[in-house]
C-alpha atoms as a PDB file:
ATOM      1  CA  UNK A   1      76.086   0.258 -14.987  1.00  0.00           C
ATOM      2  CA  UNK A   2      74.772  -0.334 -11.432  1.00  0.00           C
ATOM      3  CA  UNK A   3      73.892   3.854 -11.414  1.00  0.00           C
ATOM      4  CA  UNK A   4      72.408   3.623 -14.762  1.00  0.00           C
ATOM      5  CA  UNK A   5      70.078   0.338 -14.091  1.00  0.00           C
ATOM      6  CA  UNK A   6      68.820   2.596 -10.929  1.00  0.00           C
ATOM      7  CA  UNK A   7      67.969   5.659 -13.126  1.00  0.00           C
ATOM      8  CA  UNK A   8      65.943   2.603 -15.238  1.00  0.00           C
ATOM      9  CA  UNK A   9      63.697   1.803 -12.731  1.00  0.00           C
ATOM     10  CA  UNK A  10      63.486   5.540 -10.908  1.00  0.00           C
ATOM     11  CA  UNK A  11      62.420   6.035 -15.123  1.00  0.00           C
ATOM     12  CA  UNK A  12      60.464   3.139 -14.866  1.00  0.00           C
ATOM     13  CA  UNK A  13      58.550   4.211 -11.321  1.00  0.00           C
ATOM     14  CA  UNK A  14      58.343   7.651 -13.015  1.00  0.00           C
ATOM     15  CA  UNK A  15      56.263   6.915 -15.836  1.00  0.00           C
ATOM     16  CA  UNK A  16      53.959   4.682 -14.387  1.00  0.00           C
ATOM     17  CA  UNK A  17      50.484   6.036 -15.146  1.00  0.00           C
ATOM     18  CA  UNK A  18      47.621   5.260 -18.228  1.00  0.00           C
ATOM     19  CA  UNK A  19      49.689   7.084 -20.907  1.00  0.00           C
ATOM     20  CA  UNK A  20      48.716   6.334 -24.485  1.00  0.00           C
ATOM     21  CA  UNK A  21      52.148   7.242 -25.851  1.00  0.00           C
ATOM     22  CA  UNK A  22      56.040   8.256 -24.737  1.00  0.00           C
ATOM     23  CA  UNK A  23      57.646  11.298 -26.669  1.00  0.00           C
ATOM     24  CA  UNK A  24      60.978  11.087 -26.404  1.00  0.00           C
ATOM     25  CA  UNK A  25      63.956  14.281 -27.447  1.00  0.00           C
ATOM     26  CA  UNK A  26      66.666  12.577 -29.166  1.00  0.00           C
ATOM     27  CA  UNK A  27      70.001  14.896 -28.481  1.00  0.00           C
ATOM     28  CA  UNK A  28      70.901  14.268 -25.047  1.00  0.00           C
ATOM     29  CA  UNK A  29      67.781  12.438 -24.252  1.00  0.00           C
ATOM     30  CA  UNK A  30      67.783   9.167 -26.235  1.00  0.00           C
ATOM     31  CA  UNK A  31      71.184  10.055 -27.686  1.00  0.00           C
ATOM     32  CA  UNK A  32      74.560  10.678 -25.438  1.00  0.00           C
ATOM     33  CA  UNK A  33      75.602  13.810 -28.522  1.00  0.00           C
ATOM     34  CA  UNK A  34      75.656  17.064 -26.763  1.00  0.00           C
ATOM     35  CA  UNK A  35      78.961  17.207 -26.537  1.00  0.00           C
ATOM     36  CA  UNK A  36      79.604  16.556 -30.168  1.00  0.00           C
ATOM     37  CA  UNK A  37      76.537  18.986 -31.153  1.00  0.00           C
ATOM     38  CA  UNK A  38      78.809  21.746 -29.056  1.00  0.00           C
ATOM     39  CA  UNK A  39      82.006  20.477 -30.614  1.00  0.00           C
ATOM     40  CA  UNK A  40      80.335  21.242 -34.218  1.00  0.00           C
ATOM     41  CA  UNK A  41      78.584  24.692 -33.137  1.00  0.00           C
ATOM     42  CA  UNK A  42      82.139  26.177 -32.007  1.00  0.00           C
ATOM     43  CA  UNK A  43      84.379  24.872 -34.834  1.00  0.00           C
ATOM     44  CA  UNK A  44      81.630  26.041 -37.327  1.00  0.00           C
ATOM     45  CA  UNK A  45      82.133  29.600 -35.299  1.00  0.00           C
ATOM     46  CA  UNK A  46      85.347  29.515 -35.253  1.00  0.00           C
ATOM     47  CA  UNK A  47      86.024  29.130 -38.882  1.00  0.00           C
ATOM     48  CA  UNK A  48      83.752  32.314 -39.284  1.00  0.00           C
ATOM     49  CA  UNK A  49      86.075  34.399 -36.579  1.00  0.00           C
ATOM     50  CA  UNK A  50      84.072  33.848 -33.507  1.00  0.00           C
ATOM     51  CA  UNK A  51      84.831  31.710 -30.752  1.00  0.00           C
ATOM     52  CA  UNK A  52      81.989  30.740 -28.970  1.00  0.00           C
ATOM     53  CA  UNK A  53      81.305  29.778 -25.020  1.00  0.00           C
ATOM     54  CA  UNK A  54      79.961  26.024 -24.966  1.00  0.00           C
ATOM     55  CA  UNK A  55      77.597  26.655 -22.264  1.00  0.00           C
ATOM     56  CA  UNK A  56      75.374  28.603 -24.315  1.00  0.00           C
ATOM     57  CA  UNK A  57      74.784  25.539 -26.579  1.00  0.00           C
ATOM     58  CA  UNK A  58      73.606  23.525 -23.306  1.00  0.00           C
ATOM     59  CA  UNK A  59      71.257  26.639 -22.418  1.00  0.00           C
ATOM     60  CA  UNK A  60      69.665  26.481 -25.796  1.00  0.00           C
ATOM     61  CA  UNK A  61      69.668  22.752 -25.750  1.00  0.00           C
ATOM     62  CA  UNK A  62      66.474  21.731 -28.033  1.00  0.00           C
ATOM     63  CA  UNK A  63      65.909  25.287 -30.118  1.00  0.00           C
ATOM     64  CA  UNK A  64      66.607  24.968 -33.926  1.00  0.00           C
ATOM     65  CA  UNK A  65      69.843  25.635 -35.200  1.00  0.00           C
ATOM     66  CA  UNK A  66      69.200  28.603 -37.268  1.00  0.00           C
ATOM     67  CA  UNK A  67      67.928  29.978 -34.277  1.00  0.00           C
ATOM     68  CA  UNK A  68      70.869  29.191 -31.869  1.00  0.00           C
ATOM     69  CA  UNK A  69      72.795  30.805 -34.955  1.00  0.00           C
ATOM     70  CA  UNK A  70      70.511  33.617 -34.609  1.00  0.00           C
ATOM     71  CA  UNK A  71      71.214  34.022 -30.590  1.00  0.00           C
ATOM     72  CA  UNK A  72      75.300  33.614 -31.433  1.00  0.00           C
ATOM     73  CA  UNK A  73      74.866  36.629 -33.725  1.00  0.00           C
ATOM     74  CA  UNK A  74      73.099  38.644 -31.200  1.00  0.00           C
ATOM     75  CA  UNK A  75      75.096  37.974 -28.316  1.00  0.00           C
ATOM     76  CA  UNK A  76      78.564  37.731 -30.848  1.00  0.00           C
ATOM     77  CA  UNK A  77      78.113  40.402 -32.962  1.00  0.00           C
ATOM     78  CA  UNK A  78      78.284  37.653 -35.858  1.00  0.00           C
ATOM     79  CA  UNK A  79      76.451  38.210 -39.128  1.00  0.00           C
ATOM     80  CA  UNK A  80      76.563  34.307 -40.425  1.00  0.00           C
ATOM     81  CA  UNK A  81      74.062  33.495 -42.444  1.00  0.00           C
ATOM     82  CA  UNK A  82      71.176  30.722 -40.215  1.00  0.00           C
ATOM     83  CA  UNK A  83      70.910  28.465 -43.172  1.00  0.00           C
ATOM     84  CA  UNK A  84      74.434  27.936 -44.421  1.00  0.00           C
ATOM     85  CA  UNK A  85      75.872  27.891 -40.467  1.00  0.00           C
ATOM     86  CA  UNK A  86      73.202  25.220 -40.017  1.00  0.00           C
ATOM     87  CA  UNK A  87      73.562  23.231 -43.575  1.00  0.00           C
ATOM     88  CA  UNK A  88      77.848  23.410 -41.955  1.00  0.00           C
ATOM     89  CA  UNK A  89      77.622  22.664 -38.673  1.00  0.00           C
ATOM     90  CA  UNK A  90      74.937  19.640 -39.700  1.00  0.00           C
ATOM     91  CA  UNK A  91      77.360  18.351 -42.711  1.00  0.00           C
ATOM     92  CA  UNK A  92      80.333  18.355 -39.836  1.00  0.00           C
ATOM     93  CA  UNK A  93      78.323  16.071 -37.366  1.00  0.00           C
ATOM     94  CA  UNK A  94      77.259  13.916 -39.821  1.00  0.00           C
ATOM     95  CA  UNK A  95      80.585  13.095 -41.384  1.00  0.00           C
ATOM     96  CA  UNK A  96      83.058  13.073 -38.063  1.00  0.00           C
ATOM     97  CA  UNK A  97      80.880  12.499 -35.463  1.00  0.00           C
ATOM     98  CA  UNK A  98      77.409  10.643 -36.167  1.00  0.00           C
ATOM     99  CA  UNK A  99      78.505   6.765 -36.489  1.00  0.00           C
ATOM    100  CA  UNK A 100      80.249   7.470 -32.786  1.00  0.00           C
ATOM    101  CA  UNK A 101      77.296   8.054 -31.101  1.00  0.00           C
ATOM    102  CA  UNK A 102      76.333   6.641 -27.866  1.00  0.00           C
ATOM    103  CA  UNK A 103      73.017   5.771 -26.179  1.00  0.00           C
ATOM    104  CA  UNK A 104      71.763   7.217 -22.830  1.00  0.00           C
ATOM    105  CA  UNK A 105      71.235   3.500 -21.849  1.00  0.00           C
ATOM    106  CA  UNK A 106      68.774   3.575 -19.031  1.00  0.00           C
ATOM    107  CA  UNK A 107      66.191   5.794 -21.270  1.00  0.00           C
ATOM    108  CA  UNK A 108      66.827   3.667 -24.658  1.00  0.00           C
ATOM    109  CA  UNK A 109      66.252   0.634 -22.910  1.00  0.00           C
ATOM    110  CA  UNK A 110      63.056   2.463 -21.230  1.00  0.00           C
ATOM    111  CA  UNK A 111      62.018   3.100 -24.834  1.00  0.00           C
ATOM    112  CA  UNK A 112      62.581  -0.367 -25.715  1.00  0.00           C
ATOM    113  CA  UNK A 113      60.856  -2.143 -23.173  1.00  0.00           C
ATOM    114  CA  UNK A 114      57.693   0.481 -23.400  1.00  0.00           C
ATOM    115  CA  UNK A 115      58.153  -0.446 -27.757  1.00  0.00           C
ATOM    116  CA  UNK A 116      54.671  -2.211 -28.558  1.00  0.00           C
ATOM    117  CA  UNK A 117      52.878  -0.975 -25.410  1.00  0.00           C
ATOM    118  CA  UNK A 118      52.136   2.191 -26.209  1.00  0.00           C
ATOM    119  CA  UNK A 119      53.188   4.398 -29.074  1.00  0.00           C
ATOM    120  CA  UNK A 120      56.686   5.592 -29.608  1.00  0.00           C
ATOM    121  CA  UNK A 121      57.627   9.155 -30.362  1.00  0.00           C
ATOM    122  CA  UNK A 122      60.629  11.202 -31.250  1.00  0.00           C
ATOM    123  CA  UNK A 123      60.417  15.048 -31.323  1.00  0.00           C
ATOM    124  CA  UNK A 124      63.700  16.580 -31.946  1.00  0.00           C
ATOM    125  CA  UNK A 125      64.746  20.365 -33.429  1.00  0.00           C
ATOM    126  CA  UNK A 126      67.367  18.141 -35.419  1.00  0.00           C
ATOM    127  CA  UNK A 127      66.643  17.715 -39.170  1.00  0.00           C
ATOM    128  CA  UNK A 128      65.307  14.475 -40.221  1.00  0.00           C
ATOM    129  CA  UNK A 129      68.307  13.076 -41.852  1.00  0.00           C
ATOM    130  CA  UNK A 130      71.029  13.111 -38.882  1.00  0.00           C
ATOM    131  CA  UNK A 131      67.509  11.928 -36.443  1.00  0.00           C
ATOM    132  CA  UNK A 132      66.809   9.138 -38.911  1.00  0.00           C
ATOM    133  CA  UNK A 133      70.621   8.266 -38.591  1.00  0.00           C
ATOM    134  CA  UNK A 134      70.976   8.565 -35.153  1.00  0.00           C
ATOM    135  CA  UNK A 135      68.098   6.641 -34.293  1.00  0.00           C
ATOM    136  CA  UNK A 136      69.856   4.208 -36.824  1.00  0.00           C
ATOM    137  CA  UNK A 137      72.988   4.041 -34.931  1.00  0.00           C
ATOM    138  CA  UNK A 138      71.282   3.453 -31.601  1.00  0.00           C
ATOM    139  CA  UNK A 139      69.454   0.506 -33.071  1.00  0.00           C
ATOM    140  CA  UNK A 140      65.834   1.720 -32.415  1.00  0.00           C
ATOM    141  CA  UNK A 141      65.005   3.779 -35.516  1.00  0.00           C
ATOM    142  CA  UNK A 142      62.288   0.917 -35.811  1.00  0.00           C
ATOM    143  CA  UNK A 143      60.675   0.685 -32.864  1.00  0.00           C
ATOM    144  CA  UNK A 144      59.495   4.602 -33.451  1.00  0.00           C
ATOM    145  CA  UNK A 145      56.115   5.054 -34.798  1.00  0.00           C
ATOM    146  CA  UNK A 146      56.183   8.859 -35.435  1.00  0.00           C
ATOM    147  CA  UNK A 147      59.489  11.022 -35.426  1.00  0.00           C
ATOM    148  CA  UNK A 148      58.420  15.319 -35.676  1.00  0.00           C
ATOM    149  CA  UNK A 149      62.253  16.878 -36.082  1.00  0.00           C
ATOM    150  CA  UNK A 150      63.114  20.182 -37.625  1.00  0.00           C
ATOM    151  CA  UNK A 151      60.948  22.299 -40.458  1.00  0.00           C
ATOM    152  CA  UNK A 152      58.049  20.035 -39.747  1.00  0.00           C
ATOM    153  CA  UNK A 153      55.992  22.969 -37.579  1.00  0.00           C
ATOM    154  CA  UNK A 154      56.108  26.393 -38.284  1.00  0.00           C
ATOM    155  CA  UNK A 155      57.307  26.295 -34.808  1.00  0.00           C
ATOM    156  CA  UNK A 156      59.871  24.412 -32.647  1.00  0.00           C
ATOM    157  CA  UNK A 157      60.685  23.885 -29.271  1.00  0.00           C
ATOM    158  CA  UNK A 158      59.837  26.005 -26.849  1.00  0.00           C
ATOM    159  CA  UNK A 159      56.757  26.542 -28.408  1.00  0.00           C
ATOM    160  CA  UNK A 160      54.000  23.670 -28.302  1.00  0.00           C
ATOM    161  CA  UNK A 161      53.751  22.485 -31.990  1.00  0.00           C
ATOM    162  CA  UNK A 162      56.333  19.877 -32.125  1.00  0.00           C
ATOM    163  CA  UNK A 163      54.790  17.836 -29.293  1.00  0.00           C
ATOM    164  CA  UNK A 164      51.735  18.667 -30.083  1.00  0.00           C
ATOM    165  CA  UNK A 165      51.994  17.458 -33.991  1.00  0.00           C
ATOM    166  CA  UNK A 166      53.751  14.275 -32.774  1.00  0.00           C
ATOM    167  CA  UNK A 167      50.508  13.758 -30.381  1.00  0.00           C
ATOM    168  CA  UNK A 168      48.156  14.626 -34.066  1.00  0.00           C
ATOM    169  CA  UNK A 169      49.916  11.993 -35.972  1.00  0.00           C
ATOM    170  CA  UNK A 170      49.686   9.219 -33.301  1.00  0.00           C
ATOM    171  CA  UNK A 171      45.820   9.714 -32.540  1.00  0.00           C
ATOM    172  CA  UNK A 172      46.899  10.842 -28.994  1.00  0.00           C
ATOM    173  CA  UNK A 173      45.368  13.399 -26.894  1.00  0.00           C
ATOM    174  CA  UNK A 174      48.353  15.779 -25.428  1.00  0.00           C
ATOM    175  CA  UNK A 175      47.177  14.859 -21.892  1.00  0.00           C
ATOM    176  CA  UNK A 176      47.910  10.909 -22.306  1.00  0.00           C
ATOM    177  CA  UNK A 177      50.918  11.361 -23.807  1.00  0.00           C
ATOM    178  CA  UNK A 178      54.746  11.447 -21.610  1.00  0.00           C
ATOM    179  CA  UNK A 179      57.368  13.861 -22.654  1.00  0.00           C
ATOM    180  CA  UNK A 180      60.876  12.554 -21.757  1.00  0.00           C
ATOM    181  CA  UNK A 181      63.309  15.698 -22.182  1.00  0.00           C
ATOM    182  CA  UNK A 182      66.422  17.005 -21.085  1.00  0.00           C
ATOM    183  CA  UNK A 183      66.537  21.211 -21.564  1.00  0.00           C
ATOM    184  CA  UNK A 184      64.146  23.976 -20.901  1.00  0.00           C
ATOM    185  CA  UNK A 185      63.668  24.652 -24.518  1.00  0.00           C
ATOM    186  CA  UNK A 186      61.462  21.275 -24.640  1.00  0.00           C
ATOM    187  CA  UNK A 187      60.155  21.183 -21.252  1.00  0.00           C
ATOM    188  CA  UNK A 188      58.329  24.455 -21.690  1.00  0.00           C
ATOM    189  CA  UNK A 189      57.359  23.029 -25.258  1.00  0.00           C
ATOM    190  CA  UNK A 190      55.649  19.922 -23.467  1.00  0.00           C
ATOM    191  CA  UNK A 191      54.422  22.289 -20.522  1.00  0.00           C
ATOM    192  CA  UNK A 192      52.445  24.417 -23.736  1.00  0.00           C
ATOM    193  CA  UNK A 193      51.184  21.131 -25.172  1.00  0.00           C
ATOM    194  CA  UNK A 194      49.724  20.305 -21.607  1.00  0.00           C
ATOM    195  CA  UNK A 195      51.376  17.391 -21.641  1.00  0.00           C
ATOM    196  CA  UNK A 196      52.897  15.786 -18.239  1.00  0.00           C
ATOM    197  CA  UNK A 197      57.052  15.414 -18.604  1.00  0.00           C
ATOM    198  CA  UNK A 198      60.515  13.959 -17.015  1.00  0.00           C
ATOM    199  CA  UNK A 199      63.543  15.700 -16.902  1.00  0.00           C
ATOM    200  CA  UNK A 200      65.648  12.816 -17.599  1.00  0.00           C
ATOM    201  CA  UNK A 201      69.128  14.831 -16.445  1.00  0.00           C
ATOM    202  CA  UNK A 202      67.060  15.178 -13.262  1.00  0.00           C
ATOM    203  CA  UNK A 203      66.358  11.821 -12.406  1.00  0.00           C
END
């Protein structure tokens, strides 16, 4: 607790500025699930022949999963189809894994105390169902004033739109909003929205 209350106020310190409104990621930002998002993308694999190396998951931390699907069939020589590996994989988390999930405490309680100060945002490349629900499970689905997850941009992370659209819907410019994040994929997404951001692994 004592190295997670430091992270809170290095979080804290971080995002001091005249920001109009946090963005948050939810997987492995907001949400202690990566390891139960890479659980689900190799026994979904698996059951289709392929056994899969975790790590890749953590690279691609943040990209839709049709198109991590897309990457397992390049570098796999897989031919499963985006949509039903996604619909399989997302039915498998929801059912075994969802109601188990853990907050990252020092940025949900960062969230929380910011709730009411300045707008909330959650931008995730999760569909809006298993966000909702996890959100849910943490206890701050309500303190969220715009959520932007999967299918809602022609584009997700690392392109712009996600961020970008989340920024739209609040009345925000990019440049006054604060991207918390914790993979490439959304970094570089913020980076393209021009907004300012915190690696939250990092800090």
């Amino acid at each position: 607790m004592a190295a997670d209350n430091a992270k809170f106020k290095k979080l804290l310190e971080l995002s001091k500025g005249d920001y109009k409104a946090f963005l948050y990621d939810c997987d492995g930002t907001l949400a202690d699930n990566m390891p139960a998002h890479t659980e689900t993308y190799i026994r979904v694999a698996a059951s289709g022949g392929i056994h899969i190396d975790g790590a890749m998951i953590d690279e691609l931390a943040g990209w839709p999963i049709p198109e991590v699907v897309k990457e397992i069939n390049k570098r796999y020589n897989g031919n499963f189809d985006p949509d039903k590996f996604a619909a399989d994989k997302y039915r498998l988390f929801y059912d075994e894994f969802i109601e188990q999930i853990k907050p990252i405490e020092y940025v949900t309680d960062h969230l929380i105390a910011h709730a009411g100060k300045v707008k909330i945002g959650v931008v995730s490349g999760g569909s809006r169902e298993a966000i909702t629900k996890t959100l849910q499970v943490l206890g701050i689905l309500d303190l969220v004033d715009v959520l932007v997850c999967a299918g809602d941009t022609p584009n997700g992370k690392p392109y712009p739109d996600p961020f970008l659209l989340a920024a739209e819907k609040l009345g925000v410019r990019p440049q006054d909003c604060l991207v918390f994040e914790d993979g490439n994929p959304g970094v570089a997404s913020a980076k393209a929205a021009g907004m300012p951001w915190i690696r939250i692994d990092k800090v």
